[in-house]
C-alpha atoms as a PDB file:
ATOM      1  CA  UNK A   1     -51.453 -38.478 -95.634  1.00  0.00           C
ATOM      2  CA  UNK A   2     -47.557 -38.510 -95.226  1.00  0.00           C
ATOM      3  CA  UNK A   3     -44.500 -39.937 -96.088  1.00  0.00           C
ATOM      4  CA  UNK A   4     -42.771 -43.448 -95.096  1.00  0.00           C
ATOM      5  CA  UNK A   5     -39.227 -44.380 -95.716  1.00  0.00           C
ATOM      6  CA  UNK A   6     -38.663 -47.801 -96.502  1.00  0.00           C
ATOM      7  CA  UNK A   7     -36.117 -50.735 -97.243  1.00  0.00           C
ATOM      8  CA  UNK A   8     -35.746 -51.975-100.063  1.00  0.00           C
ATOM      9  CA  UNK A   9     -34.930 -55.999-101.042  1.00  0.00           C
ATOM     10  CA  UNK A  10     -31.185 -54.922-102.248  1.00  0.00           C
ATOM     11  CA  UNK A  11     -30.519 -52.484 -99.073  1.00  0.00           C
ATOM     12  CA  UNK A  12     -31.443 -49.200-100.789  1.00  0.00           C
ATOM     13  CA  UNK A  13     -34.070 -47.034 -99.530  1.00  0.00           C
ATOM     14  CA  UNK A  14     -37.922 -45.205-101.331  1.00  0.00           C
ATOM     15  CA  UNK A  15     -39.803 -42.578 -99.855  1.00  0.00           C
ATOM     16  CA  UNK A  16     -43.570 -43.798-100.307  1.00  0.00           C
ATOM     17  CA  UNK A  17     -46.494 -40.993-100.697  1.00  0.00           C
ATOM     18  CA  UNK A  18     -49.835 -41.885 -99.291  1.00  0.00           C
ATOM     19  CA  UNK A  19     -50.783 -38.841-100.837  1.00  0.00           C
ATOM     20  CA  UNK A  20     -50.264 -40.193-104.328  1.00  0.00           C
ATOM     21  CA  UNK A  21     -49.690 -43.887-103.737  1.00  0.00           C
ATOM     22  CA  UNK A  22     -46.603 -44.334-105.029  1.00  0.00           C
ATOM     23  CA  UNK A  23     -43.117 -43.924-104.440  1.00  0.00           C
ATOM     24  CA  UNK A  24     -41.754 -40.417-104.725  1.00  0.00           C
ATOM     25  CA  UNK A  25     -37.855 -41.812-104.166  1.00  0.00           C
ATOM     26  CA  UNK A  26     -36.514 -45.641-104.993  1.00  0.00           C
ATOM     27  CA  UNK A  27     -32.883 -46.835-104.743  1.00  0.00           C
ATOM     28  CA  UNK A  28     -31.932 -44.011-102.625  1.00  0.00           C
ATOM     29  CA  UNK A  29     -28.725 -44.631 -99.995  1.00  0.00           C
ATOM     30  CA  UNK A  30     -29.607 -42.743 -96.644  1.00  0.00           C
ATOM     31  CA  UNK A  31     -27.388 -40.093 -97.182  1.00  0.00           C
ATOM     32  CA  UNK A  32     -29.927 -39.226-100.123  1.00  0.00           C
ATOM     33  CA  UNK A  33     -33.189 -39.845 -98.024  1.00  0.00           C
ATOM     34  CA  UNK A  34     -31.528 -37.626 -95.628  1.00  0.00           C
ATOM     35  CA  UNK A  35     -30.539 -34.259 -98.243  1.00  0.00           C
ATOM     36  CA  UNK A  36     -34.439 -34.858-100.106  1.00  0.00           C
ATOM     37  CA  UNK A  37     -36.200 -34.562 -96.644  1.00  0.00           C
ATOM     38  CA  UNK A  38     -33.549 -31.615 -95.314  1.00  0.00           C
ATOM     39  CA  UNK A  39     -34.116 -29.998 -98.771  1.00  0.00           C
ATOM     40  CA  UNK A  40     -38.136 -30.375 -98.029  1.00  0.00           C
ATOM     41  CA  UNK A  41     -37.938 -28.544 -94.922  1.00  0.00           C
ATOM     42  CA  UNK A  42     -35.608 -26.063 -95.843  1.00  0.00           C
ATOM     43  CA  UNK A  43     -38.184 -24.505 -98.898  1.00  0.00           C
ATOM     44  CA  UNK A  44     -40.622 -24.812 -96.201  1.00  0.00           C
ATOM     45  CA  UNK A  45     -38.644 -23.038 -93.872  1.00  0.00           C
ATOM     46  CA  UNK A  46     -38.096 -20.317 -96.778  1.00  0.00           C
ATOM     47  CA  UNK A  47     -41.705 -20.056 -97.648  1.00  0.00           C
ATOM     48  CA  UNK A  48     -42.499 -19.352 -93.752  1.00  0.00           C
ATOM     49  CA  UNK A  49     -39.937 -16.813 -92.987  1.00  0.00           C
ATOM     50  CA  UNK A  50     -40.933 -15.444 -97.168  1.00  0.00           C
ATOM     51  CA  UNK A  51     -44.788 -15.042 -95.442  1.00  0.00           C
ATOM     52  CA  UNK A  52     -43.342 -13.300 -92.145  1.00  0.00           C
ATOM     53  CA  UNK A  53     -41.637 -10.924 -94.033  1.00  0.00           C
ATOM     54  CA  UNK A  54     -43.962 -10.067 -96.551  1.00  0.00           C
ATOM     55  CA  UNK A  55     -46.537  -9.478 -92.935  1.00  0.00           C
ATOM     56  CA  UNK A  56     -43.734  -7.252 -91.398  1.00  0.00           C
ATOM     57  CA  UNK A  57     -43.814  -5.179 -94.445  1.00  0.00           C
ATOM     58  CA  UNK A  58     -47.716  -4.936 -94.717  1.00  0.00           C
ATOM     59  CA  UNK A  59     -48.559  -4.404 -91.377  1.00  0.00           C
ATOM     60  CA  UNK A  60     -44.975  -2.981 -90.057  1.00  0.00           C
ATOM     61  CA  UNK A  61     -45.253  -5.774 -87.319  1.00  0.00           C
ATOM     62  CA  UNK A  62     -44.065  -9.170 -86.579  1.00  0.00           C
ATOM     63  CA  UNK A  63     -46.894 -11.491 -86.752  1.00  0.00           C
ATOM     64  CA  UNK A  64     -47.258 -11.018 -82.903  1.00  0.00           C
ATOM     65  CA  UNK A  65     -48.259  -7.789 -83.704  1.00  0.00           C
ATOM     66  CA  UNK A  66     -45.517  -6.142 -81.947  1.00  0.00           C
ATOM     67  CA  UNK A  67     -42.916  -3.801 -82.956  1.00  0.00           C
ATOM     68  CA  UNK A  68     -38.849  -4.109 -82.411  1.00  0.00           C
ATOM     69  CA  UNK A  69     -39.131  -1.312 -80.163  1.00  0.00           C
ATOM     70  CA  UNK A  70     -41.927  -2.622 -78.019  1.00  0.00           C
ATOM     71  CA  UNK A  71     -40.011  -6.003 -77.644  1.00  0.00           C
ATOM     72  CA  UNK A  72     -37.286  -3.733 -76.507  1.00  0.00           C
ATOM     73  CA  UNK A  73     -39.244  -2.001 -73.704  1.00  0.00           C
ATOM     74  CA  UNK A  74     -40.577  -5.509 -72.653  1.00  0.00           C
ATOM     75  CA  UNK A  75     -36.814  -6.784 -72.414  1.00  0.00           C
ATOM     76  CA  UNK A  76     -36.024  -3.622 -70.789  1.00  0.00           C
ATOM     77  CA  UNK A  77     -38.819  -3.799 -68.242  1.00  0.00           C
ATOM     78  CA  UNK A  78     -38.257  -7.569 -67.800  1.00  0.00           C
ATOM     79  CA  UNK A  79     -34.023  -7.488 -67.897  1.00  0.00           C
ATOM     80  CA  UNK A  80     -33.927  -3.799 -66.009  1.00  0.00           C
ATOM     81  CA  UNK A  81     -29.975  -3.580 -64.904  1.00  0.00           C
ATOM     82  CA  UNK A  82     -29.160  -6.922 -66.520  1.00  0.00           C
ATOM     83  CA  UNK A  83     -28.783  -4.787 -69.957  1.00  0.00           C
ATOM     84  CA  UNK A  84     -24.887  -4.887 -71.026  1.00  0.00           C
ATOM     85  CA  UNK A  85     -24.607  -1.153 -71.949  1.00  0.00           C
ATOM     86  CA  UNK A  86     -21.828  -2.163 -74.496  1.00  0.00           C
ATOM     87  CA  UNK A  87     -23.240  -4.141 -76.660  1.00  0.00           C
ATOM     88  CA  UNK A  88     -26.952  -3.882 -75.613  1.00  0.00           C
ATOM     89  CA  UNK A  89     -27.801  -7.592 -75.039  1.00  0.00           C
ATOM     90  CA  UNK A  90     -28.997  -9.171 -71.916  1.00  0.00           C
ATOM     91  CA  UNK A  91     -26.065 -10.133 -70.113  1.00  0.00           C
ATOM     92  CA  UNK A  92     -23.899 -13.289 -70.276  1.00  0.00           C
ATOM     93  CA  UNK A  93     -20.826 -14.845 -69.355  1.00  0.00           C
ATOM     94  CA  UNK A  94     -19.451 -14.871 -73.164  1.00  0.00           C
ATOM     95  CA  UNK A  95     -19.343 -11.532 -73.452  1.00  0.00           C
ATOM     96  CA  UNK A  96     -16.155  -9.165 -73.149  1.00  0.00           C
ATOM     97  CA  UNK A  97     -18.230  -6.406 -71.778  1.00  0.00           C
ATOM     98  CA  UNK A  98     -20.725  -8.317 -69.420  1.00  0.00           C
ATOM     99  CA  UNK A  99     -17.408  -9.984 -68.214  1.00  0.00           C
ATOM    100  CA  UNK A 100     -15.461  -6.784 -67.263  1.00  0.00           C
ATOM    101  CA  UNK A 101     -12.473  -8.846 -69.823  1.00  0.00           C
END
Protein backbone atom coordinates (compact mmCIF):
# COMPACT_ATOMS: atom_id res chain seq x y z
CA UNK A 1 0.00 0.00 0.00
CA UNK A 2 1.90 3.23 -1.14
CA UNK A 3 3.28 5.10 -3.73
CA UNK A 4 6.62 4.60 -5.95
CA UNK A 5 8.10 7.13 -8.24
CA UNK A 6 9.61 5.82 -11.18
CA UNK A 7 11.69 6.44 -14.48
CA UNK A 8 10.44 6.29 -17.32
CA UNK A 9 12.23 4.88 -20.87
CA UNK A 10 12.28 8.69 -22.33
CA UNK A 11 13.57 10.34 -18.85
CA UNK A 12 10.15 11.44 -17.55
CA UNK A 13 8.83 10.31 -14.36
CA UNK A 14 4.95 8.17 -13.02
CA UNK A 15 3.85 7.90 -9.65
CA UNK A 16 2.65 4.10 -9.40
CA UNK A 17 -0.35 3.17 -6.81
CA UNK A 18 -0.18 -0.21 -5.25
CA UNK A 19 -3.36 0.73 -3.98
CA UNK A 20 -4.98 0.68 -7.39
CA UNK A 21 -2.31 -0.86 -9.59
CA UNK A 22 -1.76 1.59 -11.85
CA UNK A 23 -0.14 4.70 -12.43
CA UNK A 24 -1.70 7.75 -10.84
CA UNK A 25 1.05 10.24 -12.76
CA UNK A 26 3.07 9.37 -16.27
CA UNK A 27 5.37 11.77 -18.17
CA UNK A 28 5.78 13.94 -15.26
CA UNK A 29 9.36 16.12 -15.03
CA UNK A 30 10.44 16.16 -11.24
CA UNK A 31 9.51 19.49 -10.68
CA UNK A 32 5.84 18.02 -11.19
CA UNK A 33 6.40 14.80 -9.01
CA UNK A 34 7.63 17.22 -6.56
CA UNK A 35 4.28 20.04 -6.49
CA UNK A 36 1.65 16.56 -6.74
CA UNK A 37 3.32 15.00 -3.59
CA UNK A 38 3.78 18.72 -1.74
CA UNK A 39 0.13 19.35 -2.82
CA UNK A 40 -0.75 15.71 -1.13
CA UNK A 41 0.62 16.65 2.08
CA UNK A 42 -0.46 20.00 2.23
CA UNK A 43 -4.60 18.88 2.10
CA UNK A 44 -3.43 16.48 4.59
CA UNK A 45 -1.88 18.93 6.60
CA UNK A 46 -5.27 21.05 6.21
CA UNK A 47 -7.52 18.22 7.08
CA UNK A 48 -5.36 17.66 10.44
CA UNK A 49 -5.13 21.12 11.69
CA UNK A 50 -9.36 21.30 10.11
CA UNK A 51 -9.87 18.16 12.91
CA UNK A 52 -7.80 20.08 15.74
CA UNK A 53 -9.79 22.92 15.40
CA UNK A 54 -13.05 21.60 15.08
CA UNK A 55 -11.75 19.50 18.82
CA UNK A 56 -10.69 22.94 20.30
CA UNK A 57 -14.09 24.20 19.61
CA UNK A 58 -16.01 21.06 20.98
CA UNK A 59 -14.18 20.41 23.87
CA UNK A 60 -12.53 24.09 24.40
CA UNK A 61 -9.11 22.17 24.54
CA UNK A 62 -6.24 21.30 22.42
CA UNK A 63 -6.26 17.69 21.81
CA UNK A 64 -3.83 17.37 24.84
CA UNK A 65 -6.58 18.32 26.75
CA UNK A 66 -5.07 21.39 28.02
CA UNK A 67 -6.02 24.90 27.93
CA UNK A 68 -3.81 28.12 26.64
CA UNK A 69 -3.78 29.22 30.07
CA UNK A 70 -2.63 26.02 31.66
CA UNK A 71 0.26 25.80 29.05
CA UNK A 72 0.97 29.23 30.31
CA UNK A 73 1.29 28.32 34.02
CA UNK A 74 3.43 25.24 32.93
CA UNK A 75 5.82 27.71 30.93
CA UNK A 76 5.62 29.95 33.78
CA UNK A 77 6.46 27.33 36.38
CA UNK A 78 9.06 25.75 34.04
CA UNK A 79 10.66 29.37 32.52
CA UNK A 80 10.09 31.29 36.14
CA UNK A 81 12.38 34.66 35.62
CA UNK A 82 13.34 33.67 32.08
CA UNK A 83 9.81 35.36 31.01
CA UNK A 84 10.66 38.66 28.83
CA UNK A 85 8.07 40.96 30.52
CA UNK A 86 7.87 42.94 27.16
CA UNK A 87 6.78 40.84 24.93
CA UNK A 88 5.90 37.78 27.13
CA UNK A 89 7.99 35.04 25.42
CA UNK A 90 10.66 32.97 26.93
CA UNK A 91 13.70 34.80 26.47
CA UNK A 92 16.17 34.94 23.55
CA UNK A 93 18.94 36.63 22.07
CA UNK A 94 16.71 38.03 18.99
CA UNK A 95 14.73 39.93 20.92
CA UNK A 96 14.96 43.86 21.52
CA UNK A 97 13.63 43.50 24.97
CA UNK A 98 15.39 40.22 26.21
CA UNK A 99 18.53 42.03 24.76
CA UNK A 100 18.28 45.32 26.78
CA UNK A 101 18.73 46.90 22.65
Amino acid sequence: MGRQVVKQPDGNFAIWSSIVDDFIIEDATKDDIKSFWVGEKVMETIAMLDKTFADIEKTGTDTWGQTYEEFLETRNAVHSGDICEDCDVTENPGCNHCVGA
